[in-house]
N, C-alpha and C. Protein backbone atom coordinates (compact mmCIF):
# COMPACT_ATOMS: atom_id res chain seq x y z
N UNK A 1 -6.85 31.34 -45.61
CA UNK A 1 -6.86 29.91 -45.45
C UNK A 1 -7.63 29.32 -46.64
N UNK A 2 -7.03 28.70 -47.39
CA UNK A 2 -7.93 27.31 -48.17
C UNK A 2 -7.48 26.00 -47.90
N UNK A 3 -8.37 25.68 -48.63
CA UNK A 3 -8.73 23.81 -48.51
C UNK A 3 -7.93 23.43 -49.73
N UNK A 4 -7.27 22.45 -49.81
CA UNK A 4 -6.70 22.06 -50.53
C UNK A 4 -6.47 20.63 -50.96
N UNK A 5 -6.06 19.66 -51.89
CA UNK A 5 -6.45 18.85 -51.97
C UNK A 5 -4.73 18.15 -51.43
N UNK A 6 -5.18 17.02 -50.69
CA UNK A 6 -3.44 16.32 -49.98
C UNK A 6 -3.29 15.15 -50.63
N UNK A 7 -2.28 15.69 -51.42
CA UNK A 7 -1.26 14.51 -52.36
C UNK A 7 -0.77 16.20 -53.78
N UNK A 8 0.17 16.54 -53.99
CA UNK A 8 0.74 17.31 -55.37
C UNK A 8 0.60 17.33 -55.90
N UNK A 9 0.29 18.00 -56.75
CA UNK A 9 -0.19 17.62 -58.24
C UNK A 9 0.72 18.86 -59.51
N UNK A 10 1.85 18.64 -59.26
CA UNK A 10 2.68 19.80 -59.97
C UNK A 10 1.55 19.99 -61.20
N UNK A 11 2.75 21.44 -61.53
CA UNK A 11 1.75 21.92 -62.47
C UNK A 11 1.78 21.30 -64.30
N UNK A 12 2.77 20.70 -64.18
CA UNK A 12 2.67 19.71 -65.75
C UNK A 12 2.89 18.71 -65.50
N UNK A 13 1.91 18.15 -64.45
CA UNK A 13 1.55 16.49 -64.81
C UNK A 13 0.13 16.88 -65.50
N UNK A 14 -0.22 15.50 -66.16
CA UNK A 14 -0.55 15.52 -67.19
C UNK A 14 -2.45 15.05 -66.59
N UNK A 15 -1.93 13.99 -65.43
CA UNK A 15 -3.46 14.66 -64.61
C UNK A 15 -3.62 14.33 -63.49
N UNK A 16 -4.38 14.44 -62.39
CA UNK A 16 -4.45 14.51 -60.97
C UNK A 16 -4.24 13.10 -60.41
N UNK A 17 -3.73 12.20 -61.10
CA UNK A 17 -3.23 10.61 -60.33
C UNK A 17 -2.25 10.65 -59.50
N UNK A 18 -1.28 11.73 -60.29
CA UNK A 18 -0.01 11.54 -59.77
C UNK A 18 0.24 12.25 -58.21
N UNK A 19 -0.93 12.92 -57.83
CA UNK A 19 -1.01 13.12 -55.96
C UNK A 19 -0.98 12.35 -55.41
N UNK A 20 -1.66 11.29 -55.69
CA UNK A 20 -1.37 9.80 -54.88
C UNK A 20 -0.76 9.53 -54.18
N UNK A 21 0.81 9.60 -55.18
CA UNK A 21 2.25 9.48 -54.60
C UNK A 21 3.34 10.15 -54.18
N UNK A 22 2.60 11.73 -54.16
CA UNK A 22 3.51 12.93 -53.72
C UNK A 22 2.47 13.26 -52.27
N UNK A 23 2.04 12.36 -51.50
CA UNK A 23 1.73 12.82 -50.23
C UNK A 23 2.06 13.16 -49.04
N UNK A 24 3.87 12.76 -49.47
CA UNK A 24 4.32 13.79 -48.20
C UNK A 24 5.84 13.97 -49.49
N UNK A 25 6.64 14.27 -48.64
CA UNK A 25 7.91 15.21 -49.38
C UNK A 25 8.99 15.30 -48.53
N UNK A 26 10.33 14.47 -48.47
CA UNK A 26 11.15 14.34 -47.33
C UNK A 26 11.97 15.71 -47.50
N UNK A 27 12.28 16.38 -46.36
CA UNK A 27 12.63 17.79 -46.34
C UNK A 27 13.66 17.44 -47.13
N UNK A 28 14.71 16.32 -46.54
CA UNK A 28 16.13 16.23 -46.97
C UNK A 28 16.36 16.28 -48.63
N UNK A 29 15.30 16.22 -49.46
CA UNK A 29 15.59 16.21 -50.62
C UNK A 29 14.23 16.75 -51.68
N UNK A 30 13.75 17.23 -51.05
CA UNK A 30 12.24 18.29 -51.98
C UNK A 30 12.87 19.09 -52.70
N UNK A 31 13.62 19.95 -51.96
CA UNK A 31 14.41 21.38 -53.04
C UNK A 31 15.26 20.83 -54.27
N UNK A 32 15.23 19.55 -54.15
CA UNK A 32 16.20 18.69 -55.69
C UNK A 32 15.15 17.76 -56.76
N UNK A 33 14.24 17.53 -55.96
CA UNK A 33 13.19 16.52 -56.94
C UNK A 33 12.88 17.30 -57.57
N UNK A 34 11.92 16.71 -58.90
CA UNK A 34 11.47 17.55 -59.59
C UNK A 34 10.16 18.10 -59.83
N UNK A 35 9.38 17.27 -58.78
CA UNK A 35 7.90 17.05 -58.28
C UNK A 35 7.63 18.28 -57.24
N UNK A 36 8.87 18.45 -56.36
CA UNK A 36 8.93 19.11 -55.01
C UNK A 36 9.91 20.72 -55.43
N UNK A 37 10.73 20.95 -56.58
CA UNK A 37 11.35 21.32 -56.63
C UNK A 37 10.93 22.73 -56.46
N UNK A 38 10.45 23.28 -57.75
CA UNK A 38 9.47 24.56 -57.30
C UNK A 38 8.53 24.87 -56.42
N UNK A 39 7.51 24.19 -55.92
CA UNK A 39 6.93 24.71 -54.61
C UNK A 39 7.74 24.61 -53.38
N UNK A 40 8.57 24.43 -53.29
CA UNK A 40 10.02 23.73 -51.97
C UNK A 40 10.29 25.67 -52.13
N UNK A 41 10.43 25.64 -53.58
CA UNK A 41 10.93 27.52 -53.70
C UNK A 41 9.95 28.80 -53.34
N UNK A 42 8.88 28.48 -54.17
CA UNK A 42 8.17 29.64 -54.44
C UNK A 42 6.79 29.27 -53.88
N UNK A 43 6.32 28.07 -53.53
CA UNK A 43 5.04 27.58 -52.81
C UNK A 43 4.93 26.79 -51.58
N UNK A 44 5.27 27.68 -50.38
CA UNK A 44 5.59 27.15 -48.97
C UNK A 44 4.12 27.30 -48.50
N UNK A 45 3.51 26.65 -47.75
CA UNK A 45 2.33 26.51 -46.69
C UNK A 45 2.36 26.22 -45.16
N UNK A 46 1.89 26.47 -44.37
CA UNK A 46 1.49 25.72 -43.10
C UNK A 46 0.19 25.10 -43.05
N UNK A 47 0.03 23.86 -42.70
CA UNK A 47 -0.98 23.13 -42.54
C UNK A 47 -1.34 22.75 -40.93
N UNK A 48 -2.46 23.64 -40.57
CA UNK A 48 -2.62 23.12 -38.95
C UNK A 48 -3.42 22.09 -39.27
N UNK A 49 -3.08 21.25 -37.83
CA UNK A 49 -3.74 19.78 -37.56
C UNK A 49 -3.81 19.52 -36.54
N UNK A 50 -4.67 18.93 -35.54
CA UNK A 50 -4.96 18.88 -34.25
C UNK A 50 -4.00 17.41 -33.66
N UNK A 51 -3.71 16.74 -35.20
CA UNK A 51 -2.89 15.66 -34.80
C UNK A 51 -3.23 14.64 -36.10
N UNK A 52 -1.97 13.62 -36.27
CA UNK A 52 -2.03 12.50 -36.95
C UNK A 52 -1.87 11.13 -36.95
N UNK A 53 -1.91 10.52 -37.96
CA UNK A 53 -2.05 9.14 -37.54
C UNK A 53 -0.52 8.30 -38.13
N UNK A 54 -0.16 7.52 -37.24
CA UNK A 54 0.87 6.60 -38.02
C UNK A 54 0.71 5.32 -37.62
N UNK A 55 0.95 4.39 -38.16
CA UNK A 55 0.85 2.76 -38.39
C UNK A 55 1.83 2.13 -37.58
N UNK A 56 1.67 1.32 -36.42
CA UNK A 56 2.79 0.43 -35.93
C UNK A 56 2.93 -1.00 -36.71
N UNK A 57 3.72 -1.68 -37.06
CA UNK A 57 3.49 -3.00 -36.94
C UNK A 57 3.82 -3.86 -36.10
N UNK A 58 2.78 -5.07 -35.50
CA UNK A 58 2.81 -5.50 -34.48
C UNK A 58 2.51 -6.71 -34.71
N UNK A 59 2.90 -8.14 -33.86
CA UNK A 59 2.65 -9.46 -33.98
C UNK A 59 1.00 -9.54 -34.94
N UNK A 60 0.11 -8.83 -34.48
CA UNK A 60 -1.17 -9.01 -34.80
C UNK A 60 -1.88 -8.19 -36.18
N UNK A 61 -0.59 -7.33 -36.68
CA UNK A 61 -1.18 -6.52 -37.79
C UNK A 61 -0.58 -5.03 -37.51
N UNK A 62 -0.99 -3.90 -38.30
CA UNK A 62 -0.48 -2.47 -37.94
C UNK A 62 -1.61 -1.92 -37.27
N UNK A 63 -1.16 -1.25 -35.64
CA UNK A 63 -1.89 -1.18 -35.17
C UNK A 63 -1.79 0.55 -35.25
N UNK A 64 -2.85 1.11 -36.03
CA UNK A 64 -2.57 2.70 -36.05
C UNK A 64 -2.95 3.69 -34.52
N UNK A 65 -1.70 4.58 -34.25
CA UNK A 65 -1.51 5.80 -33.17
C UNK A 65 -2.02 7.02 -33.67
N UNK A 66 -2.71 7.65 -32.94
CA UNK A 66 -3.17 8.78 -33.15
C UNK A 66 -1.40 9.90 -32.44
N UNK A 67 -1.12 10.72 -32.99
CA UNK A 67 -0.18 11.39 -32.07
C UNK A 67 -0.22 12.90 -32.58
N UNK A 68 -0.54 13.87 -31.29
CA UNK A 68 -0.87 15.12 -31.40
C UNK A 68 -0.21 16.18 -30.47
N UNK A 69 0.20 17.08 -30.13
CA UNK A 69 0.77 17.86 -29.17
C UNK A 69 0.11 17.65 -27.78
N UNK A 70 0.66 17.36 -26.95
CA UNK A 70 1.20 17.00 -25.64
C UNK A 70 0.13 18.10 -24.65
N UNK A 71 0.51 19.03 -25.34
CA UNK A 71 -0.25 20.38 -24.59
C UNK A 71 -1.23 20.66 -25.10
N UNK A 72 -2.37 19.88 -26.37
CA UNK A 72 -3.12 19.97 -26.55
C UNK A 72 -3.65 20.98 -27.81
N UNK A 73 -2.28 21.70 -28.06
CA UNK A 73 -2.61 22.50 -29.17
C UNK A 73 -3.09 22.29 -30.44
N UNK A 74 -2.04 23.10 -31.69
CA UNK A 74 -2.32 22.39 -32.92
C UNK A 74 -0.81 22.66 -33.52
N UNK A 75 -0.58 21.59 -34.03
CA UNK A 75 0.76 21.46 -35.20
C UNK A 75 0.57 22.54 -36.05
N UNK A 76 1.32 22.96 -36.80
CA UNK A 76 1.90 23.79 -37.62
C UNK A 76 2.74 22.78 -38.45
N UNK A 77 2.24 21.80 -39.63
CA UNK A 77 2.96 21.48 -40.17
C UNK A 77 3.29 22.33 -41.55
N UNK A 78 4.76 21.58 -41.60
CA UNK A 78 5.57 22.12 -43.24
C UNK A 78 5.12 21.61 -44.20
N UNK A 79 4.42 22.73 -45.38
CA UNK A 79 3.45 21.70 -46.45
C UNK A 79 4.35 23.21 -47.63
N UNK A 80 3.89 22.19 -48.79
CA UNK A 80 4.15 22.92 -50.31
C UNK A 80 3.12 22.65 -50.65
N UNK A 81 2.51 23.87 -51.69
CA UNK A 81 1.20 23.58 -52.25
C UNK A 81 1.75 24.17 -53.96
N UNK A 82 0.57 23.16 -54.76
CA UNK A 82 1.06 23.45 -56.24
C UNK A 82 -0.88 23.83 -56.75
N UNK A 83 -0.67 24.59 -57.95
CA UNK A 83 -2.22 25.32 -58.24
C UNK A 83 -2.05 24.49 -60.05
N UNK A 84 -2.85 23.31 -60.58
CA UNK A 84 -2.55 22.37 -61.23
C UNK A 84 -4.03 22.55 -62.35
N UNK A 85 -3.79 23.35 -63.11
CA UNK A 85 -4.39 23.42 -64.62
C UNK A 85 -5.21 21.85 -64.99
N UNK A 86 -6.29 21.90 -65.40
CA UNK A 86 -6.66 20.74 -66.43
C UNK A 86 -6.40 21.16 -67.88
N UNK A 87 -5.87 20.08 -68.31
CA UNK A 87 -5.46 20.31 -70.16
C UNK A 87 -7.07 20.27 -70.85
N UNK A 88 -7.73 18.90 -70.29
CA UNK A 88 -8.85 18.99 -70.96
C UNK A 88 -9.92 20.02 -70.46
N UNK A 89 -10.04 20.49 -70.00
CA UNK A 89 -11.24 21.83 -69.17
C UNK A 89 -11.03 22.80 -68.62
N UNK A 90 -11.31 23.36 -69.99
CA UNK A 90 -10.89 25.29 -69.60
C UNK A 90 -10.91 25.95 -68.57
N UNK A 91 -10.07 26.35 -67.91
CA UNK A 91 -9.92 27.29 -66.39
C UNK A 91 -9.99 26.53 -65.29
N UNK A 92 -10.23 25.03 -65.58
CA UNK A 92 -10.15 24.53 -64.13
C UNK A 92 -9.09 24.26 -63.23
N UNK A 93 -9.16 24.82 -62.47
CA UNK A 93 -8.14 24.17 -61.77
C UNK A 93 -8.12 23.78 -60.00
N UNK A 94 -6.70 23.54 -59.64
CA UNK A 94 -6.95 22.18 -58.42
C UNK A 94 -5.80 23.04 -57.65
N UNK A 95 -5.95 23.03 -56.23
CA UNK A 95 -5.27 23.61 -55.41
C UNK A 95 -4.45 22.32 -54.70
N UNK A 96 -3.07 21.69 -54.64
CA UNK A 96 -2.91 20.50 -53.78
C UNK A 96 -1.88 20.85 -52.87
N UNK A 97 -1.63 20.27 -52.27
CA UNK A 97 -0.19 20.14 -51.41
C UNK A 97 0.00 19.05 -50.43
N UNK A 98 1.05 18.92 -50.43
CA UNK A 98 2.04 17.97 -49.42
C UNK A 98 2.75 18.26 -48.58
N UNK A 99 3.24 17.22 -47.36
CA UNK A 99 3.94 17.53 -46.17
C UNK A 99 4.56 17.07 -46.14
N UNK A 100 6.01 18.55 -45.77
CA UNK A 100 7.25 17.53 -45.56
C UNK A 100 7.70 16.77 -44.52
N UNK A 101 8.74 16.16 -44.51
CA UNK A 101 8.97 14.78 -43.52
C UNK A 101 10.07 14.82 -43.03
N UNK A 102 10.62 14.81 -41.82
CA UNK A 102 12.03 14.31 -41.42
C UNK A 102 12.09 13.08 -40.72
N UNK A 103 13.33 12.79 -40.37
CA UNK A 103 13.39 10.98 -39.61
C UNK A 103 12.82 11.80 -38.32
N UNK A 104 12.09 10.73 -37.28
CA UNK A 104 11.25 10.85 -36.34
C UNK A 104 11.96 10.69 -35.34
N UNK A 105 11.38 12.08 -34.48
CA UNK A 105 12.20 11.87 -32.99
C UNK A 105 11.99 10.46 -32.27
N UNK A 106 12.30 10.14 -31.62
CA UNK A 106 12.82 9.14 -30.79
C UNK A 106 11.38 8.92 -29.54
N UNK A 107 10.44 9.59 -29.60
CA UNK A 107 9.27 9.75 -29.14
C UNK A 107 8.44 9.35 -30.31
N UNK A 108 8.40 9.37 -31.04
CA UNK A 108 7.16 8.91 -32.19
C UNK A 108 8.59 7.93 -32.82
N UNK A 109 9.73 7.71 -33.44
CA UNK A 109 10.35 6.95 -33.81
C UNK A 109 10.11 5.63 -33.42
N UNK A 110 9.21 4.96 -32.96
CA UNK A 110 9.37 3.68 -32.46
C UNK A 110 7.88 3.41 -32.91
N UNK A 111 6.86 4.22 -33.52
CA UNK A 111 6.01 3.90 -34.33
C UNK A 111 6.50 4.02 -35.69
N UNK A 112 6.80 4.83 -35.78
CA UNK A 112 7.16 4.83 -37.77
C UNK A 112 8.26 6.20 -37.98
N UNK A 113 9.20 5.91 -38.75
CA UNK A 113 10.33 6.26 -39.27
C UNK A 113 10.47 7.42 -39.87
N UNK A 114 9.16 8.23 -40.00
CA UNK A 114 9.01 9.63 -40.47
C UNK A 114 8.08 10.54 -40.17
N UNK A 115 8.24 11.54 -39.63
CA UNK A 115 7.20 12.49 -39.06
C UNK A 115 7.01 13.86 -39.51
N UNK A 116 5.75 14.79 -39.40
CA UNK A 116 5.95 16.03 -39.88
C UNK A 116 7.44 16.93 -39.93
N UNK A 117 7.41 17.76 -40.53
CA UNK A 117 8.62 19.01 -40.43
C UNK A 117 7.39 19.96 -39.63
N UNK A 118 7.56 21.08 -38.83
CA UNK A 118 6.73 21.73 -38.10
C UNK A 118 7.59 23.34 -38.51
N UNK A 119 6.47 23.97 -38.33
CA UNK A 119 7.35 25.50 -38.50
C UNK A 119 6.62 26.19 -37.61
N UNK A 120 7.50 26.63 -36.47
CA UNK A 120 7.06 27.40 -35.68
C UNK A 120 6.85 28.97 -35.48
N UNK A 121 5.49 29.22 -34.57
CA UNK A 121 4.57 30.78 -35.52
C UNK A 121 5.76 32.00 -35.58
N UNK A 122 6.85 32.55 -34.85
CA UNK A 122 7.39 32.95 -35.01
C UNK A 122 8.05 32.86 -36.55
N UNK A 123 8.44 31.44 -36.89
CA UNK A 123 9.18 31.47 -38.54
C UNK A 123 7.92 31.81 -39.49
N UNK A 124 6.54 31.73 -38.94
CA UNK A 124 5.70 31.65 -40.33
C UNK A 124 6.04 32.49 -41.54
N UNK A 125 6.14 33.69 -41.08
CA UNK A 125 6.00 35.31 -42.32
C UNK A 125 7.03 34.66 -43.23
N UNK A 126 8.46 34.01 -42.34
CA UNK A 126 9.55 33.87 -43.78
C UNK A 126 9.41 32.16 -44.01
N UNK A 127 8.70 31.77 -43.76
CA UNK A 127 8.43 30.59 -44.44
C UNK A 127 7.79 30.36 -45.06
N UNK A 128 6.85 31.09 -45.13
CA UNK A 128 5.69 31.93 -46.45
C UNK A 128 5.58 32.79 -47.47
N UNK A 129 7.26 33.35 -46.85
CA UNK A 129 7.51 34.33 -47.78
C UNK A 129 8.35 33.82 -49.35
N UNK A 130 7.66 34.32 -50.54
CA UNK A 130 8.43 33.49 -51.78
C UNK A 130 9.38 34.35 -52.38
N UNK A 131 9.80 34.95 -51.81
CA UNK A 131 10.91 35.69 -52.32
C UNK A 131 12.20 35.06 -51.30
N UNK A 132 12.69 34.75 -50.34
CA UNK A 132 13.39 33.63 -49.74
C UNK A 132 13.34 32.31 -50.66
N UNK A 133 14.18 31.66 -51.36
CA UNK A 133 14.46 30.73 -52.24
C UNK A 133 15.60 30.20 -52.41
N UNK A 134 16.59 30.20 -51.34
CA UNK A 134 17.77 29.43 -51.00
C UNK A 134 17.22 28.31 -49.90
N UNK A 135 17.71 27.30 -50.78
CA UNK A 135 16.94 26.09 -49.90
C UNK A 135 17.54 25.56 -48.50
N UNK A 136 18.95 26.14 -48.58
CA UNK A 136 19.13 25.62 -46.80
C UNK A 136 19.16 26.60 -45.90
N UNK A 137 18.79 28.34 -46.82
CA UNK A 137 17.75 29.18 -45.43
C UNK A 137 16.63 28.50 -45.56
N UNK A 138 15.74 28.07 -46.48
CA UNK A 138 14.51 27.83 -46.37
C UNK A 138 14.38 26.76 -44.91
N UNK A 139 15.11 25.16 -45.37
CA UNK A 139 15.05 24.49 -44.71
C UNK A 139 15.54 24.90 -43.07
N UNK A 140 16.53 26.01 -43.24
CA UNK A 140 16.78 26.13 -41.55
C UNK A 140 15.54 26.78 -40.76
N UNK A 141 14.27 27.34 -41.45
CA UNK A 141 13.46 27.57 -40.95
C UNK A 141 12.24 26.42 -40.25
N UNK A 142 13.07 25.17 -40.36
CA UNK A 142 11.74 24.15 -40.14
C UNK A 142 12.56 23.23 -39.00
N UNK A 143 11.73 22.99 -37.99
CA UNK A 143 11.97 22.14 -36.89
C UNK A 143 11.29 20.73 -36.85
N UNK A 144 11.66 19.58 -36.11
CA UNK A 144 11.13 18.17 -35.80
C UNK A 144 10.66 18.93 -34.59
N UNK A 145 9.45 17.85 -33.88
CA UNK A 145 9.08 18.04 -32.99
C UNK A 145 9.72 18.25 -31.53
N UNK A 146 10.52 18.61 -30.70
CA UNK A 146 10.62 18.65 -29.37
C UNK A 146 10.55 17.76 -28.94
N UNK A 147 12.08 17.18 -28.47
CA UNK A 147 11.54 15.48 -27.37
C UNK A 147 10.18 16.11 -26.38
N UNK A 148 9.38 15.36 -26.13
CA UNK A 148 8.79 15.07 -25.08
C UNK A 148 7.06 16.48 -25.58
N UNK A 149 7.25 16.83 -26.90
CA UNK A 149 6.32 17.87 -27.27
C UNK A 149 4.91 17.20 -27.62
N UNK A 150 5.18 16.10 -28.17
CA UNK A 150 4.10 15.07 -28.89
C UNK A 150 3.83 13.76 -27.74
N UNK A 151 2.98 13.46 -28.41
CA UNK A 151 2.01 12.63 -27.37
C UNK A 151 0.90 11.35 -28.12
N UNK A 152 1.19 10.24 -27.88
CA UNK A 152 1.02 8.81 -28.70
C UNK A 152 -0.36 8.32 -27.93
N UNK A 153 -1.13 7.51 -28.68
CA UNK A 153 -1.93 6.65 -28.02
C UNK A 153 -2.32 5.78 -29.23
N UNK A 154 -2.62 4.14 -29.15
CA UNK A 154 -3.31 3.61 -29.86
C UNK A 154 -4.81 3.85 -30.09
N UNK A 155 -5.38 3.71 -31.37
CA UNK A 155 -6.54 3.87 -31.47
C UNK A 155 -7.20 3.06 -32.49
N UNK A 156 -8.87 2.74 -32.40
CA UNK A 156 -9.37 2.17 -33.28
C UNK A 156 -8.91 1.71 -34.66
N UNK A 157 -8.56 0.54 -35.21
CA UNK A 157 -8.16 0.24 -36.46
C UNK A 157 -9.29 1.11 -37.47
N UNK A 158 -10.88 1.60 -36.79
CA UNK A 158 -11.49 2.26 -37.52
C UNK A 158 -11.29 3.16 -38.64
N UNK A 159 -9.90 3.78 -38.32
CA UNK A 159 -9.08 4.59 -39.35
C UNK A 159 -9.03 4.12 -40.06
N UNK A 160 -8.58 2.65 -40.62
CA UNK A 160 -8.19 2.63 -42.01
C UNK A 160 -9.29 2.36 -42.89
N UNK A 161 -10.46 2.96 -42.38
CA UNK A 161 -11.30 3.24 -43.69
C UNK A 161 -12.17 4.33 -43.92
N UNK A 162 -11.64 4.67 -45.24
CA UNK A 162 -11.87 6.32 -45.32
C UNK A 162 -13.19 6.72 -45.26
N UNK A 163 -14.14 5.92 -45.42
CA UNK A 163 -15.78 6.28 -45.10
C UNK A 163 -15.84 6.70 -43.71
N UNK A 164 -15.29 6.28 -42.37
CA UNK A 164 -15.16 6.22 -40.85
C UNK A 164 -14.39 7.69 -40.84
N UNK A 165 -15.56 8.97 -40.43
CA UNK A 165 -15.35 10.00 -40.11
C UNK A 165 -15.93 10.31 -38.87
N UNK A 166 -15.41 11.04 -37.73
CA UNK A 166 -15.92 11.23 -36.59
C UNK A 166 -14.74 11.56 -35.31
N UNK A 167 -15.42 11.76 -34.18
CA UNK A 167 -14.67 11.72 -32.96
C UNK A 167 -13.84 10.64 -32.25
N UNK A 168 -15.10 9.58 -32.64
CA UNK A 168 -14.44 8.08 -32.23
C UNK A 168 -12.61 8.29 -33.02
N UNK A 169 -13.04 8.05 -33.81
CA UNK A 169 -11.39 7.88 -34.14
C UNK A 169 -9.96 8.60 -33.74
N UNK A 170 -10.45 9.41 -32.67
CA UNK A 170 -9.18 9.90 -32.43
C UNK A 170 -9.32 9.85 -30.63
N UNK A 171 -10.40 8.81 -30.30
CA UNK A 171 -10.59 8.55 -28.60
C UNK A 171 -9.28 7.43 -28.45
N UNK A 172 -8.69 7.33 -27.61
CA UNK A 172 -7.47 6.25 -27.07
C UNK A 172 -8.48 4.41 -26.65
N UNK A 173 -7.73 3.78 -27.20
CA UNK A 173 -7.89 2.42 -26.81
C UNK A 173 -8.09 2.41 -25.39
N UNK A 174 -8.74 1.55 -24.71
CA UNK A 174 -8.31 0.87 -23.58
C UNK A 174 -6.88 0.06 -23.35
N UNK A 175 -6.37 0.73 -22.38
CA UNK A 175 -5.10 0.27 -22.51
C UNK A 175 -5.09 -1.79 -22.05
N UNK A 176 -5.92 -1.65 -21.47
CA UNK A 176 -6.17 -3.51 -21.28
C UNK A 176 -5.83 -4.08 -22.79
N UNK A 177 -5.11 -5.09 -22.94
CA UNK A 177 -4.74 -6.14 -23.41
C UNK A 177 -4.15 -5.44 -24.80
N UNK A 178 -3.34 -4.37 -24.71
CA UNK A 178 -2.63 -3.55 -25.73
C UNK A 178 -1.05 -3.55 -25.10
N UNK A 179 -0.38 -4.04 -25.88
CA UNK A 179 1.21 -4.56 -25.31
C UNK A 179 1.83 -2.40 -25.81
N UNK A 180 2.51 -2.76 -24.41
CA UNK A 180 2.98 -1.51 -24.20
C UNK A 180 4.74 -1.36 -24.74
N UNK A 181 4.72 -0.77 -26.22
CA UNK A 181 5.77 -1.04 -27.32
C UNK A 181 6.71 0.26 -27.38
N UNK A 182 6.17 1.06 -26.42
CA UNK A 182 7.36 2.70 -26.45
C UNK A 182 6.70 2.95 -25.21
N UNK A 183 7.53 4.14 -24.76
CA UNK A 183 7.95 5.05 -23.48
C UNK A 183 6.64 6.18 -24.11
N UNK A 184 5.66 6.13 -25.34
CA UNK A 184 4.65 7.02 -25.21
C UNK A 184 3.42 7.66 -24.02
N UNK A 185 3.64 8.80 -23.96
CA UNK A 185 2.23 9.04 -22.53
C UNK A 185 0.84 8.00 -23.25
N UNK A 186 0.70 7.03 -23.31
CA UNK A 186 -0.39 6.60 -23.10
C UNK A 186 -1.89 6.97 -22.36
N UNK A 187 -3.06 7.14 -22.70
CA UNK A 187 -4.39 7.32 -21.83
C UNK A 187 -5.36 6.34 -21.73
């Protein structure tokens, strides 16, 4: 297991800005970009997560959902990781990666329009494995979540600022005076 830094940083960009905008990677088309192209081949990851966050928008602003497995586990998301040289400073280098994305089941679809790819522990060995490099075996190894697998709640706008680290942020709203906008298990 390492830590890695989330946003891409292929290996000839020229310097670590360009993660910014490679922070996730839509399955349907990674193995063709040119950002996604080689780690899609030869640099597959799983990234566990106890759960994530996505943005609704609502009369009053985007109101961000925490949404995590149902049963309490941990995701297995689909990530590519790239190992990214500095030109100016000898031997350094940066471990990054990104997660890929498919359109969102119909359970998280009614917050936002794209959700992890998940690879389940059974596929790990060949989804890790870099000698597999045909991209629609690769991709047949990756699943969307399971209607009814994931599990929604609103939570503190506290999230959207990256100093606000803690537990609080992933406790559920009071459901009082929070307009009820999907069929999510709410708490």
């Amino acid at each position: 297991m390492h830590v890695a830094r989330w946003g891409l940083v292929p290996f000839w960009a020229k310097d670590v800005s360009i993660g910014a905008r490679l922070i996730n990677a839509r399955v349907e088309t990674a193995h063709e970009k040119p950002a996604f192209r080689r780690a899609f081949a030869l640099h597959r990851c799983v990234v566990p997560a106890d759960g994530y966050y996505e943005w609704q928008a609502t009369d009053g602003g985007k109101q961000p959902h925490f949404i995590r497995p149902a049963d309490g586990g941990i995701l297995a998301m689909a990530g590519l990781y790239a190992v990214w040289r500095s030109p100016d400073a000898a031997g350094e280098r940066l471990l990054s990666c990104t997660i890929l994305t498919t359109e969102a089941t119909d359970d998280v679809g009614r917050i936002h329009d794209r959700m992890p790819m998940l690879v389940e522990p059974e596929r790990f060995g060949a989804w890790l494995d870099p000698a597999l490099t045909d991209p629609e075996e690769v991709r047949s190894l990756l699943v969307p979540a399971a209607e009814g697998r994931l599990e929604s709640y609103p939570v503190s706008t506290a999230v959207n600022k990256v100093a606000n680290n803690g537990p609080e942020l992933v406790r559920p709203l009071p459901q009082m005076g929070i307009p009820s906008v999907s069929p999510l298990t709410l708490f």
